[in-house]
N, C-alpha and C. Protein backbone atom coordinates (compact mmCIF):
# COMPACT_ATOMS: atom_id res chain seq x y z
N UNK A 1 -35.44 15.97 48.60
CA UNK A 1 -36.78 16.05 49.14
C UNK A 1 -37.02 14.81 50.00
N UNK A 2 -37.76 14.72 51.02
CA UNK A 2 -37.88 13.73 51.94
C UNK A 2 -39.53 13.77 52.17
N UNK A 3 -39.59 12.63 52.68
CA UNK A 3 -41.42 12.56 52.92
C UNK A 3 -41.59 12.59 54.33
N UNK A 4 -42.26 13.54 55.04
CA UNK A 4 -42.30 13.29 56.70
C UNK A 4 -44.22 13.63 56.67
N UNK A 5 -43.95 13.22 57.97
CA UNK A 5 -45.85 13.17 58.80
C UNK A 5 -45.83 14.48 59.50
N UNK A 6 -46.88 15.26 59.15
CA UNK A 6 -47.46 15.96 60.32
C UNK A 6 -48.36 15.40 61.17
N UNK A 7 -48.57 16.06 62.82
CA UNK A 7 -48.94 15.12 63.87
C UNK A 7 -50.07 14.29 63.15
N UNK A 8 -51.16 15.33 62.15
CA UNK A 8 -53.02 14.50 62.05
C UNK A 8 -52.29 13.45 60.74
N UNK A 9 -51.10 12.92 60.58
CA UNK A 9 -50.55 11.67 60.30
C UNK A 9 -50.59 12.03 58.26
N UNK A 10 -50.88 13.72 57.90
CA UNK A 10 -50.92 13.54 56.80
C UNK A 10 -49.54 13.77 56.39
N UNK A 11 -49.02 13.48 54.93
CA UNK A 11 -47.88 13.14 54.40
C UNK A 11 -47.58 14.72 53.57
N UNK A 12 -46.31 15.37 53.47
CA UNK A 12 -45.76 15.79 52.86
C UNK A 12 -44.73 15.65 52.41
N UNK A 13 -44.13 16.36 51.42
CA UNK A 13 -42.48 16.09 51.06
C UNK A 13 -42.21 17.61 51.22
N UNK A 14 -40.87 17.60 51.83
CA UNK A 14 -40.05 18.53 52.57
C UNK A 14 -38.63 19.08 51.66
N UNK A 15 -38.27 19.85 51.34
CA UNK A 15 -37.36 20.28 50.41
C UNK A 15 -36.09 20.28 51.80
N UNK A 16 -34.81 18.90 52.03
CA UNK A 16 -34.32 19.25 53.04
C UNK A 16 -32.99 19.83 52.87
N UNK A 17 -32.65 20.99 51.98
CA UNK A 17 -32.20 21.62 51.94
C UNK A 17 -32.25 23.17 52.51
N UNK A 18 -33.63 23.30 53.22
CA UNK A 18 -34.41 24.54 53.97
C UNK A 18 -34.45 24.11 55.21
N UNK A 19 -34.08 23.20 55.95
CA UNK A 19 -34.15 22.72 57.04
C UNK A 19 -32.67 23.07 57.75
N UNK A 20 -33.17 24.44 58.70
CA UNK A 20 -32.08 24.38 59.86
C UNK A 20 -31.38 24.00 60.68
N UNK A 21 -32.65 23.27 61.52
CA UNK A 21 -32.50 22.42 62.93
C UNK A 21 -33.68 21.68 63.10
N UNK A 22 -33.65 20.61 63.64
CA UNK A 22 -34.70 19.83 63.86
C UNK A 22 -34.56 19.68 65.58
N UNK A 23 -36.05 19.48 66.17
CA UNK A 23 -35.39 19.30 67.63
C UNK A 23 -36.57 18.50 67.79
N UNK A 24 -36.49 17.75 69.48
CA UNK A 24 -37.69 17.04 69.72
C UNK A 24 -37.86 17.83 71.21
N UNK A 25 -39.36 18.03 71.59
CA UNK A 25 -39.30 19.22 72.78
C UNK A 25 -40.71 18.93 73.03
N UNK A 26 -41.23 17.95 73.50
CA UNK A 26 -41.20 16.37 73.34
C UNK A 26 -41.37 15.87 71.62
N UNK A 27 -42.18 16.69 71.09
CA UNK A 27 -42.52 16.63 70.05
C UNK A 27 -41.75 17.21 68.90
N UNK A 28 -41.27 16.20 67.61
CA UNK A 28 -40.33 17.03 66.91
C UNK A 28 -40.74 17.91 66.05
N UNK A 29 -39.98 19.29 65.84
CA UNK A 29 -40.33 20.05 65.38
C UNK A 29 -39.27 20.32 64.36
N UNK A 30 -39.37 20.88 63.21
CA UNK A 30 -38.22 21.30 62.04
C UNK A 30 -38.39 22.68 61.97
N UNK A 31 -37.23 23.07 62.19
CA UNK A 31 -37.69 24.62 61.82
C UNK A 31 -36.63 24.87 60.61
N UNK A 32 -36.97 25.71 59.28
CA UNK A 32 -36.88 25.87 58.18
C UNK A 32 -35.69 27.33 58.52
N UNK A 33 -35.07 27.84 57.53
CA UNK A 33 -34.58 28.69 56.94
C UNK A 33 -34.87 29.91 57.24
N UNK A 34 -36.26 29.87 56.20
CA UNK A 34 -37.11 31.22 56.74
C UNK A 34 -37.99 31.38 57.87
N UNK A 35 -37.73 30.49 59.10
CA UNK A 35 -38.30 30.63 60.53
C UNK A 35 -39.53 29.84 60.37
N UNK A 36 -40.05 29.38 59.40
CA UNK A 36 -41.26 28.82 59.65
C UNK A 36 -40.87 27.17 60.30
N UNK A 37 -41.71 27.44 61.34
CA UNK A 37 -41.38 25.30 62.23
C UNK A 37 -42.87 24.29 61.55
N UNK A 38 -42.43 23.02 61.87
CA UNK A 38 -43.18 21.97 61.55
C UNK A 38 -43.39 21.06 62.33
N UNK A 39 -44.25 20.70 63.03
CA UNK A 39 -44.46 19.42 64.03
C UNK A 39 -44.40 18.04 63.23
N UNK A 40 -43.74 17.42 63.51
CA UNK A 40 -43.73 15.96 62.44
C UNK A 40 -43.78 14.70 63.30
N UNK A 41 -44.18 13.39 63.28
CA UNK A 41 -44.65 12.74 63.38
C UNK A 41 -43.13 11.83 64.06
N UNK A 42 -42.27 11.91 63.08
CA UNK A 42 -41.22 11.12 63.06
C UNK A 42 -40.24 11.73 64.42
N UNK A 43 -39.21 10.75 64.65
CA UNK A 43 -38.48 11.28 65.68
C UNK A 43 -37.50 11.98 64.67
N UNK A 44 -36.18 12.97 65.44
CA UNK A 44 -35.60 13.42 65.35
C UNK A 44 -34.52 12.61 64.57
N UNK A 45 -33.95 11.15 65.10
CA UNK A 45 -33.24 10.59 64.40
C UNK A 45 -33.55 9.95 63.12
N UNK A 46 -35.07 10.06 62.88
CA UNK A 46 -35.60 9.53 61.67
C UNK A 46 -35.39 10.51 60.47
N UNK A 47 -35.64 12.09 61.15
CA UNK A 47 -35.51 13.19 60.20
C UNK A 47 -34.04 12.53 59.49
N UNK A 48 -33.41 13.16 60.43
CA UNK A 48 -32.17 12.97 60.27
C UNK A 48 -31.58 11.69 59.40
N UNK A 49 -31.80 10.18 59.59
CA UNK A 49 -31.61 9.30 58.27
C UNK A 49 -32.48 9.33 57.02
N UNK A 50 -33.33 10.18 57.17
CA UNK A 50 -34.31 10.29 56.04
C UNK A 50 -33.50 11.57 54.95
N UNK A 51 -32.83 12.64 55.95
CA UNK A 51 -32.31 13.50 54.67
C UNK A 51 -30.74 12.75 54.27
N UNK A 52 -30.42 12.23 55.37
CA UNK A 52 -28.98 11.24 55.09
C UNK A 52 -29.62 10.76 53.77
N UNK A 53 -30.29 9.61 53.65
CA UNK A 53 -30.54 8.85 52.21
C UNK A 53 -30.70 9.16 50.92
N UNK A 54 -31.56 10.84 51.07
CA UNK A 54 -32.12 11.29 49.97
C UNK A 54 -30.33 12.16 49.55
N UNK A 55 -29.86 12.45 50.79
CA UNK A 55 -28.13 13.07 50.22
C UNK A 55 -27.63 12.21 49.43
N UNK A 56 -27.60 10.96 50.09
CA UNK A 56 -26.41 9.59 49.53
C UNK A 56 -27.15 9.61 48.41
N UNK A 57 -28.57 9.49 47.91
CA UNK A 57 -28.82 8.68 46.56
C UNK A 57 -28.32 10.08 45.43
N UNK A 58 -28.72 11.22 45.73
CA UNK A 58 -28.32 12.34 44.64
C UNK A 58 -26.73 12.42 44.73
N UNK A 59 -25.53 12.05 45.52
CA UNK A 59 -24.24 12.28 45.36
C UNK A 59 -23.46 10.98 44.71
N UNK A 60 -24.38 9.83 44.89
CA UNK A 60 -24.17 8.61 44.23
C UNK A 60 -24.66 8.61 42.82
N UNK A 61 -25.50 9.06 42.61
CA UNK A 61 -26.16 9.40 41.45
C UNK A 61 -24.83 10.78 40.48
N UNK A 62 -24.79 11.18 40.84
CA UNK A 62 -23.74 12.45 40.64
C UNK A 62 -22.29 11.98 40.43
N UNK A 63 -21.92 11.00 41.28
CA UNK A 63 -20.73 10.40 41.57
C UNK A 63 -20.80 9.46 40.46
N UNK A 64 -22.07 8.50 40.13
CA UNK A 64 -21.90 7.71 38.80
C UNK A 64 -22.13 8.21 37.15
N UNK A 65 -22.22 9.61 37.58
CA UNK A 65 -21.98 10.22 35.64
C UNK A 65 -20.43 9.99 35.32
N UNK A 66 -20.72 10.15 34.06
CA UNK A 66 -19.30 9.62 33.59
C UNK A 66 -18.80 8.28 33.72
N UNK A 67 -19.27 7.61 34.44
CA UNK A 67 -18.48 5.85 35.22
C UNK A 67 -19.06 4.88 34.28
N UNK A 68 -20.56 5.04 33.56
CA UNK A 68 -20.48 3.81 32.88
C UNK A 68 -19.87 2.97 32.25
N UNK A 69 -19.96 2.07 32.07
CA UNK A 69 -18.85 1.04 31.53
C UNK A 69 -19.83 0.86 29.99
């Protein structure tokens, strides 16, 4: 899940596993799975390191079961 802005600057969290394509056209838009789009606040490359992080922390997280010492 990731937290992005819609344009009137309010906050949601985004399940980014439903996320198709993101584009900027000037304004970025996400369009989902089931066709529904989203105008968001953030640029395109922000989407984009924002679902990067939330990947790395759940496969790191995943990757450290079993490892405790």
């Amino acid at each position: 899940m990731v937290i992005l802005k819609r344009i009137n600057g309010k906050e949601f969290v985004l399940n980014s596993d439903l996320i198709e394509f993101v584009e900027a056209t000037p304004d970025t838009i996400v369009t989902l799975t089931n066709g529904k789009k989203i105008v968001v606040k953030e640029t395109v490359e922000e989407v984009i390191d924002k679902v990067i992080n939330y990947k790395r922390e759940i496969y790191k997280s995943l990757l450290n079961i079993g490892n405790e010492v």
